[in-house]
C-alpha atoms as a PDB file:
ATOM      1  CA  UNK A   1     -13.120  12.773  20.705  1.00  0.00           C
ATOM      2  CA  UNK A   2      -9.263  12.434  22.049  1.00  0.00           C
ATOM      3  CA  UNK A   3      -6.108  14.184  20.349  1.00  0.00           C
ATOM      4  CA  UNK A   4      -2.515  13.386  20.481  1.00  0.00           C
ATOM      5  CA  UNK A   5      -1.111  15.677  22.812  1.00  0.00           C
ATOM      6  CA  UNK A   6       2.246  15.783  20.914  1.00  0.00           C
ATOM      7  CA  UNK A   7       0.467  17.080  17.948  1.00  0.00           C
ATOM      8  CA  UNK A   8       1.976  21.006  18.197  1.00  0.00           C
ATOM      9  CA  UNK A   9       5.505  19.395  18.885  1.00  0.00           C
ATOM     10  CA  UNK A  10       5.762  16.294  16.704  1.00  0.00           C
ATOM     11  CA  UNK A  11       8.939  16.654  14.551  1.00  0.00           C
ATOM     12  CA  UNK A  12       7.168  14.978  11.423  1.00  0.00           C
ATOM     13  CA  UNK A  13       4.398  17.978  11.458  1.00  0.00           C
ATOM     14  CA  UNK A  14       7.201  20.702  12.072  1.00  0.00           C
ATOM     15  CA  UNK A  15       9.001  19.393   9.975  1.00  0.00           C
ATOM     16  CA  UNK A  16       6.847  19.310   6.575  1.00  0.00           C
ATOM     17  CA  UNK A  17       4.227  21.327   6.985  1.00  0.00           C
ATOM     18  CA  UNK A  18       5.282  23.614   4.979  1.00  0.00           C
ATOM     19  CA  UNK A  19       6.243  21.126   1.819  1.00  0.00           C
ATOM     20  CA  UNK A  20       3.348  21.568  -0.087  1.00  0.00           C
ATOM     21  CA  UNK A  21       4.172  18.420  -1.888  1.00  0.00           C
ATOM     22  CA  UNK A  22       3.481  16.385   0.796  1.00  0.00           C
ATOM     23  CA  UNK A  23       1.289  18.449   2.717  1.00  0.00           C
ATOM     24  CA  UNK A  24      -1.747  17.149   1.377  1.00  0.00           C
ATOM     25  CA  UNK A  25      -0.903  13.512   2.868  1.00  0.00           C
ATOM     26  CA  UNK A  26      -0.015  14.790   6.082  1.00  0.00           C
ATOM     27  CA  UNK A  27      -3.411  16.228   6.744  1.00  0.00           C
ATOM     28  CA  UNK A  28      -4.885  13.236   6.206  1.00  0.00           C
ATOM     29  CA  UNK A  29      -2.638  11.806   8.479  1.00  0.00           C
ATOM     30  CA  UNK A  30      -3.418  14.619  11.353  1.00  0.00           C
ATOM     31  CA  UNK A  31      -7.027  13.909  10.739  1.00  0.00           C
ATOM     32  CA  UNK A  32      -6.738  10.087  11.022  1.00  0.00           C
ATOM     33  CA  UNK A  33      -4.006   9.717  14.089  1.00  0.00           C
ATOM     34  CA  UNK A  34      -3.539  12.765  15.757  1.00  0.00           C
ATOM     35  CA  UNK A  35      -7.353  14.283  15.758  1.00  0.00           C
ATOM     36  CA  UNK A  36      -9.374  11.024  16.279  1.00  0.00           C
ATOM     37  CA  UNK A  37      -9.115   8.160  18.853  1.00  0.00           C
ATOM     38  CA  UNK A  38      -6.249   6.488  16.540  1.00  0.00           C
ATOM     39  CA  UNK A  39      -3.715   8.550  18.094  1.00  0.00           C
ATOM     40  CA  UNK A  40      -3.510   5.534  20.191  1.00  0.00           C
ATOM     41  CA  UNK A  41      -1.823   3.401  17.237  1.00  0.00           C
ATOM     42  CA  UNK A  42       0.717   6.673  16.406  1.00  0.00           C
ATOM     43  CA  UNK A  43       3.953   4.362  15.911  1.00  0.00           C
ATOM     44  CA  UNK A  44       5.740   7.488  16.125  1.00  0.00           C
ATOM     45  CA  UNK A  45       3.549   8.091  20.014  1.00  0.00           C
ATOM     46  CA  UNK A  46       4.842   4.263  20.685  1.00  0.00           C
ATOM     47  CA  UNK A  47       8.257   4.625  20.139  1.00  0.00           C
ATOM     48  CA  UNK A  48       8.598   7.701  21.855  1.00  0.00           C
ATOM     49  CA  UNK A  49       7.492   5.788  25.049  1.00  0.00           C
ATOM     50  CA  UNK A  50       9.756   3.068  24.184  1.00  0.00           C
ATOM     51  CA  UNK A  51      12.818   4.861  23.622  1.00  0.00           C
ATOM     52  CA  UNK A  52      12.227   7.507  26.370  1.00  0.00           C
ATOM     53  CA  UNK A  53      11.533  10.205  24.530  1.00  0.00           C
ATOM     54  CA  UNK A  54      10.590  11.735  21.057  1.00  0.00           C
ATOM     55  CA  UNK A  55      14.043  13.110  20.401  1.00  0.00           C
ATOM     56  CA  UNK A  56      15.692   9.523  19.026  1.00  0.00           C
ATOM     57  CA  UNK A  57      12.410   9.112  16.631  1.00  0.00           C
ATOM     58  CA  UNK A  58      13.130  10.007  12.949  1.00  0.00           C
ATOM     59  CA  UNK A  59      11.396  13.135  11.739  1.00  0.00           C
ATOM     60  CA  UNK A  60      10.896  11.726   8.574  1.00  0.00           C
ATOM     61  CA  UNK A  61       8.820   8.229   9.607  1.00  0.00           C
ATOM     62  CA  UNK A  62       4.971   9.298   9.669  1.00  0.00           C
ATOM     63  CA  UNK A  63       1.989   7.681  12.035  1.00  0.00           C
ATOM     64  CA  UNK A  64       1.854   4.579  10.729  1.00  0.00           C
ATOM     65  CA  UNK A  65       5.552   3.559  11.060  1.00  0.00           C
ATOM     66  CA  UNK A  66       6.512   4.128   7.480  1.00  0.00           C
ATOM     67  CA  UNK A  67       8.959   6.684   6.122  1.00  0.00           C
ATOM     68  CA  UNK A  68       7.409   9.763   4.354  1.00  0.00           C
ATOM     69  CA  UNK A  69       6.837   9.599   0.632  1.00  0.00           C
ATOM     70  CA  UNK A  70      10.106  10.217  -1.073  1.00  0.00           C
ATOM     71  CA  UNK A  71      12.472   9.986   1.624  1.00  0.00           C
ATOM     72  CA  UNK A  72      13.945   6.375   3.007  1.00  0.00           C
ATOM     73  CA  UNK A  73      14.617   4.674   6.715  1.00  0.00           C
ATOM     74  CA  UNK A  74      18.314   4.212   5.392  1.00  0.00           C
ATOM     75  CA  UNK A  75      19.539   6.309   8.369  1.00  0.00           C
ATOM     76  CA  UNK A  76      17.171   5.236  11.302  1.00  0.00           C
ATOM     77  CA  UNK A  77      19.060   3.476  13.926  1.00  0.00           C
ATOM     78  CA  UNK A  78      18.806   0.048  13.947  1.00  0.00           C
ATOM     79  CA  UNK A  79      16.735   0.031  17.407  1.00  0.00           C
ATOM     80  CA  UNK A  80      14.392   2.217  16.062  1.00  0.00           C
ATOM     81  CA  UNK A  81      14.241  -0.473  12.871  1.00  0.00           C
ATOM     82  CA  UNK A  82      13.253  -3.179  15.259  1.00  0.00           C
ATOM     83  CA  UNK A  83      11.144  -1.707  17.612  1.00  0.00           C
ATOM     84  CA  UNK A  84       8.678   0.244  14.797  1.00  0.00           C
ATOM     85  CA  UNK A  85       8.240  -3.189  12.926  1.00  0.00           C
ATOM     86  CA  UNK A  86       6.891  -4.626  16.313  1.00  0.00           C
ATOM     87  CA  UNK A  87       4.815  -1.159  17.349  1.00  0.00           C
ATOM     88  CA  UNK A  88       2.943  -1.414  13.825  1.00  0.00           C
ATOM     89  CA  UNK A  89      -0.709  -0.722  14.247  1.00  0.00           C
END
């Protein structure tokens, strides 16, 4: 079985991973995209490679292209807005 190589550095994991609040769905995410042959569908993996990089991806939008429990998409960019509704898995 594959793994994301961007696991250690992903933003998203670095950045909650130590909100136990929303720790618990994170490791469920881990297990299903970034430990398993889905890291293929990461929207987070797809818009890195579309945008040249992982640095203009919000930290808050998770694997699947949505934005973390609790917080909003109000202040992606617009580009990132249109390119993660096409990247969905």
């Amino acid at each position: 079985m594959k793994h994301c190589d961007n696991l250690e550095n992903c933003p998203l994991f670095r950045k909650y991973k130590n909100c136990e609040n929303k720790n618990y769905a994170l490791t469920g995410f881990i297990r299903a995209y970034c430990k398993d042959d889905k890291y293929v569908d990461c929207v987070r993996r797809k818009l890195s490679k579309a945008l040249g990089g992982p640095e203009r991806i919000p930290a808050n939008m998770m694997p699947s292209g949505l934005p973390v429990f609790g917080t909003f998409r109000d202040d992606w960019s617009a580009e990132v807005k249109a390119l993660q509704v096409t990247l969905k898995p």
